[in-house]
C-alpha atoms as a PDB file:
ATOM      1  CA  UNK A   1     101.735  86.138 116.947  1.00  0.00           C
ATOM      2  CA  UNK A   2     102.163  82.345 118.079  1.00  0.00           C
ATOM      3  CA  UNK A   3     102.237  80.002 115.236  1.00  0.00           C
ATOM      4  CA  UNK A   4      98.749  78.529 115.941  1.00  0.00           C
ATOM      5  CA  UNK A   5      97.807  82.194 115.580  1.00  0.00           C
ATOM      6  CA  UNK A   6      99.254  82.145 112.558  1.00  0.00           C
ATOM      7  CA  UNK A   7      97.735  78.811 111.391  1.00  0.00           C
ATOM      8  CA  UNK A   8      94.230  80.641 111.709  1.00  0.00           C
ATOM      9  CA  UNK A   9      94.607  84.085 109.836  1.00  0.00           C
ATOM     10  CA  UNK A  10      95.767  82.043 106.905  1.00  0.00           C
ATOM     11  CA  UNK A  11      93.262  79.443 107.269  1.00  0.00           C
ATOM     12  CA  UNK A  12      96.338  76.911 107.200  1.00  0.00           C
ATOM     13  CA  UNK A  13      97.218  73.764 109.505  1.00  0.00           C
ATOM     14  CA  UNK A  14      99.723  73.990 112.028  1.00  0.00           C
ATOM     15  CA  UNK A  15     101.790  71.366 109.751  1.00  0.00           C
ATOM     16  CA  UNK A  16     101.613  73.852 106.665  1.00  0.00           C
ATOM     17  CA  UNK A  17     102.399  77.263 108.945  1.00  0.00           C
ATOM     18  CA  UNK A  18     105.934  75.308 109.908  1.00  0.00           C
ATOM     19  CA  UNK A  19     106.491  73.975 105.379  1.00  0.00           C
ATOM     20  CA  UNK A  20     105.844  78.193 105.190  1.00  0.00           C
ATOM     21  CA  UNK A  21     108.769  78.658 107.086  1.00  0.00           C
ATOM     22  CA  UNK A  22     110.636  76.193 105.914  1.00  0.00           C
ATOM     23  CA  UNK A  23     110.227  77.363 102.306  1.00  0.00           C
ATOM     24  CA  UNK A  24     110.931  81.010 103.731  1.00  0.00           C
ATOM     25  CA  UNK A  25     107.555  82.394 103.246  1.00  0.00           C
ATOM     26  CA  UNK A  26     106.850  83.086 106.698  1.00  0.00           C
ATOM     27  CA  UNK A  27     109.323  84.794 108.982  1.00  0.00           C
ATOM     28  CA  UNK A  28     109.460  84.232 112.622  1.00  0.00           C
ATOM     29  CA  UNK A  29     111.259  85.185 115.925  1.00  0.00           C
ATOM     30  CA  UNK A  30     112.364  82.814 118.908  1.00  0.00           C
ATOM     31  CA  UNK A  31     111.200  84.584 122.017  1.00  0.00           C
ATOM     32  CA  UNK A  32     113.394  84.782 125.424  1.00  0.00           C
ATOM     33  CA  UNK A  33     111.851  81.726 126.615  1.00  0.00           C
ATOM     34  CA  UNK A  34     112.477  79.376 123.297  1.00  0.00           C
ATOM     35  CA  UNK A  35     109.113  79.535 121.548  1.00  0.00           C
ATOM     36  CA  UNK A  36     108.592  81.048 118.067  1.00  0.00           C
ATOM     37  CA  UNK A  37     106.677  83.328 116.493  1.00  0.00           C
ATOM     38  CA  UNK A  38     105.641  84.479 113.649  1.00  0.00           C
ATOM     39  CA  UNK A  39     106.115  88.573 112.520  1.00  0.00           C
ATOM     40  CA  UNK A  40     102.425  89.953 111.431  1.00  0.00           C
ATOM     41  CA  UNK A  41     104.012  91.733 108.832  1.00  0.00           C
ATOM     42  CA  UNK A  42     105.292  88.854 107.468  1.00  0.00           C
ATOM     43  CA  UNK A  43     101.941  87.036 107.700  1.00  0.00           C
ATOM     44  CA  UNK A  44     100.108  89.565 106.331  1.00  0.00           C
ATOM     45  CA  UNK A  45     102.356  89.021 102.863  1.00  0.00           C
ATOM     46  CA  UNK A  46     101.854  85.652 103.138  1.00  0.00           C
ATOM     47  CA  UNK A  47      98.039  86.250 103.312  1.00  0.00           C
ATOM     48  CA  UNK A  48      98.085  88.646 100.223  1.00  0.00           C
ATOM     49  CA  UNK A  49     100.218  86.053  98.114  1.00  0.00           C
ATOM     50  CA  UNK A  50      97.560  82.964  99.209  1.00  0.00           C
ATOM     51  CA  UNK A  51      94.575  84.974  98.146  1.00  0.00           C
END
């Protein structure tokens, strides 16, 4: 899911969804053309840990 995406299911700003994946917390995936996204699974976890 895009980042913004992201950003919404864990009721986070755009700014904190990009310190998640610095701190490792969220994983994501570059796509063919350059832009990242993040793995559901992954925010799903993050979502169980926040709440």
């Amino acid at each position: 899911m895009s980042l913004a995406q992201a950003g919404q299911v864990l009721q986070v700003s755009r700014r904190t969804v990009y310190y998640l994946i610095k701190q490792g917390q969220l994983q994501t995936v570059r796509t063919a053309l350059g832009s990242q996204r993040a793995l559901v699974d992954s925010v799903r976890s993050c979502w169980m840990e926040r709440t």
